[in-house]
C-alpha atoms as a PDB file:
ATOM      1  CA  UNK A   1    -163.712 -73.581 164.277  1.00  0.00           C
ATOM      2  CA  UNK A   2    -165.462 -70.619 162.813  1.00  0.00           C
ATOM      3  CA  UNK A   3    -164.195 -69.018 159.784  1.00  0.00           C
ATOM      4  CA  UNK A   4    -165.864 -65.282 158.826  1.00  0.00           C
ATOM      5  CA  UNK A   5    -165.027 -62.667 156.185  1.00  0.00           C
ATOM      6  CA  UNK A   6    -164.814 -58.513 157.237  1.00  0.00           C
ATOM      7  CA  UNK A   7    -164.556 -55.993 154.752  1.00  0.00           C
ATOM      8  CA  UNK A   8    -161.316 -53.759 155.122  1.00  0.00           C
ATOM      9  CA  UNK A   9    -163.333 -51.150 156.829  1.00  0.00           C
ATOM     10  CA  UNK A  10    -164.045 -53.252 160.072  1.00  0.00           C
ATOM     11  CA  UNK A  11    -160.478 -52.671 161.230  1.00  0.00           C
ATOM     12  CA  UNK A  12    -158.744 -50.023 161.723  1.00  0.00           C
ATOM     13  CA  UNK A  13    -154.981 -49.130 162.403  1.00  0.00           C
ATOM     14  CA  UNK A  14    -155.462 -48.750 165.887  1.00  0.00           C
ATOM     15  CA  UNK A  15    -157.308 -52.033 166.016  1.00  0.00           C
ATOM     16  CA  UNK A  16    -154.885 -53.738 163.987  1.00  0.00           C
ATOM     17  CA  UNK A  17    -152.057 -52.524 166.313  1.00  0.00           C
ATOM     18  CA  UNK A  18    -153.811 -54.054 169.312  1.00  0.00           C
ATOM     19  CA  UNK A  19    -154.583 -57.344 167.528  1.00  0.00           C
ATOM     20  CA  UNK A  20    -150.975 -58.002 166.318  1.00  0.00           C
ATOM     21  CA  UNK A  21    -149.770 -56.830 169.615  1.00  0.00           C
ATOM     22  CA  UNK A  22    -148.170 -60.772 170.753  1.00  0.00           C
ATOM     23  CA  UNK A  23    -149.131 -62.144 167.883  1.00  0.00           C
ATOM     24  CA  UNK A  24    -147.622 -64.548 165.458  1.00  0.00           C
ATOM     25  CA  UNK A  25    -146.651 -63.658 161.988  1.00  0.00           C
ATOM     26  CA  UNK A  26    -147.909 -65.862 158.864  1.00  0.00           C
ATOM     27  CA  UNK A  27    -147.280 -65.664 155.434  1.00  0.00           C
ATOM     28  CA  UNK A  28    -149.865 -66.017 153.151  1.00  0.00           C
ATOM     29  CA  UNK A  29    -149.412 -65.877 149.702  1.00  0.00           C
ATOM     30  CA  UNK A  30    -151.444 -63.088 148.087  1.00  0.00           C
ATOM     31  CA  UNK A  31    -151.517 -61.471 151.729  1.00  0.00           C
ATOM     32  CA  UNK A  32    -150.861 -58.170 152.372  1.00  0.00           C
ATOM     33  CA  UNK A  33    -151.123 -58.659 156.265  1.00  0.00           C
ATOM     34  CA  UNK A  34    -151.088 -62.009 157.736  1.00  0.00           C
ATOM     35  CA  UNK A  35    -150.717 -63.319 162.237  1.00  0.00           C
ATOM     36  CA  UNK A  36    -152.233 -65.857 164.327  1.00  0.00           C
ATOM     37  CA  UNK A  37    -153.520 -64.346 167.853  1.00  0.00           C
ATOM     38  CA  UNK A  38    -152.925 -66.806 170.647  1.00  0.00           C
ATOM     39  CA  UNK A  39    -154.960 -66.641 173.888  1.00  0.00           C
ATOM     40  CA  UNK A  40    -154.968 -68.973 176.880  1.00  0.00           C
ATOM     41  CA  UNK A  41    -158.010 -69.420 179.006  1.00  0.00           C
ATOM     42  CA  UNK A  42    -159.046 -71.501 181.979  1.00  0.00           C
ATOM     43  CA  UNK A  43    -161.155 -73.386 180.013  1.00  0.00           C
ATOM     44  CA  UNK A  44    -158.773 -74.104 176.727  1.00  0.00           C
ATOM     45  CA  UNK A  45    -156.869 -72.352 173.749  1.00  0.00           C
ATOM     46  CA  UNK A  46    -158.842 -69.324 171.725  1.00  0.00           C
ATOM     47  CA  UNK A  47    -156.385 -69.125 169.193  1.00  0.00           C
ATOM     48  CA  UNK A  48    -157.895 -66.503 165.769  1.00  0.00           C
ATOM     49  CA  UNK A  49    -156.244 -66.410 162.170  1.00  0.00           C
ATOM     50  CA  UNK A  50    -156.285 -63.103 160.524  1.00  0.00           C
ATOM     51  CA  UNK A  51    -155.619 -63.052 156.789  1.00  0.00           C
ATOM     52  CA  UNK A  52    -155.393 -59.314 155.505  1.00  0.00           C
ATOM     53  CA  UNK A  53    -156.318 -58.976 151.263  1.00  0.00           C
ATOM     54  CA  UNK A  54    -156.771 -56.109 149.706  1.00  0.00           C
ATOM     55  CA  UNK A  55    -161.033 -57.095 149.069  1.00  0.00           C
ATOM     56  CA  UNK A  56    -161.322 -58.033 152.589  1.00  0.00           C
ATOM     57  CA  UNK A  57    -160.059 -59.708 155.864  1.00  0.00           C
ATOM     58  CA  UNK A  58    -160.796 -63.356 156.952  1.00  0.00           C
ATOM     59  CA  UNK A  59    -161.025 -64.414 160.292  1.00  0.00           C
ATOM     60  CA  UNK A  60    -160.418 -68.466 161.216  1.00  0.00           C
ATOM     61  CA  UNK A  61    -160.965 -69.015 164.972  1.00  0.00           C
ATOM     62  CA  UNK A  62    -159.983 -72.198 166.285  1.00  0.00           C
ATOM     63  CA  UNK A  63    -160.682 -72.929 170.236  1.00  0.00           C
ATOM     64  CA  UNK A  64    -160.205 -76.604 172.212  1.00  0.00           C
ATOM     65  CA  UNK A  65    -158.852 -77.548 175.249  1.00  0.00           C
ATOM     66  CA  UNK A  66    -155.746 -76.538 176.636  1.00  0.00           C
ATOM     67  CA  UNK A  67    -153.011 -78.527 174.695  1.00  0.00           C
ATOM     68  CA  UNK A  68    -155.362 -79.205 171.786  1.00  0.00           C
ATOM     69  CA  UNK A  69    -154.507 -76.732 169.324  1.00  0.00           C
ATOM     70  CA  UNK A  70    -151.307 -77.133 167.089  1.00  0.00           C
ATOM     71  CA  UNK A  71    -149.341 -74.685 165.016  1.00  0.00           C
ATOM     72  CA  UNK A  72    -149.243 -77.366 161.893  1.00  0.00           C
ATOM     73  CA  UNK A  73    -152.954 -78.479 162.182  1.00  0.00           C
ATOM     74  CA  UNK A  74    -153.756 -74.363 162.183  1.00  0.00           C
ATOM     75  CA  UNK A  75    -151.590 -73.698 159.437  1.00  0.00           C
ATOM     76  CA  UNK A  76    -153.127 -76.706 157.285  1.00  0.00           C
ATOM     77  CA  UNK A  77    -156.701 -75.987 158.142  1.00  0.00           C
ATOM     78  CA  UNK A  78    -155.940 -72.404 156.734  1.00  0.00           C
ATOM     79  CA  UNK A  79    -154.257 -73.010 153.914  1.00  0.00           C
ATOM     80  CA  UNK A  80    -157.176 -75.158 152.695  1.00  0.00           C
ATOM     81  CA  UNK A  81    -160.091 -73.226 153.527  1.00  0.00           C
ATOM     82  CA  UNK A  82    -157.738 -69.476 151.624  1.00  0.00           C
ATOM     83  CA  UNK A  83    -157.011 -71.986 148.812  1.00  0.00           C
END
């Protein structure tokens, strides 16, 4: 797992868009933007957390083997590092 901070300018709409595009809708209290980006590949699950605030964005991005990954043990492991 590897958890990062962005400020608002390292997204833009467009990128946004393309990011959300598939993706998963949280909610996260204080939020304004909130999805989980699921990708399968060969080797395992790349699965990134993007929490929009108004100060910043924080990435979480959790990978494993295929299988490994689960939506409650995301959700929990985001909701304590955002608390």
């Amino acid at each position: 797992m590897q958890v990062s901070y962005h400020p608002p300018s390292d997204f833009t709409p467009v990128q946004i868009s393309l990011l959300k595009a598939g993706a998963t809708a949280l909610s996260i209290p204080g939020a304004s933007d909130a999805f989980v980006k699921k990708i399968s590949l060969p080797s395992g699950q790349d699965d990134n957390v993007y929490v929009f605030f108004q100060q910043g964005v924080v990435q979480i991005a959790f990978g494993g083997p295929a299988g490994s990954l689960t939506d409650q043990m995301e959700s929990a492991v985001t909701a304590a590092i955002l608390s």
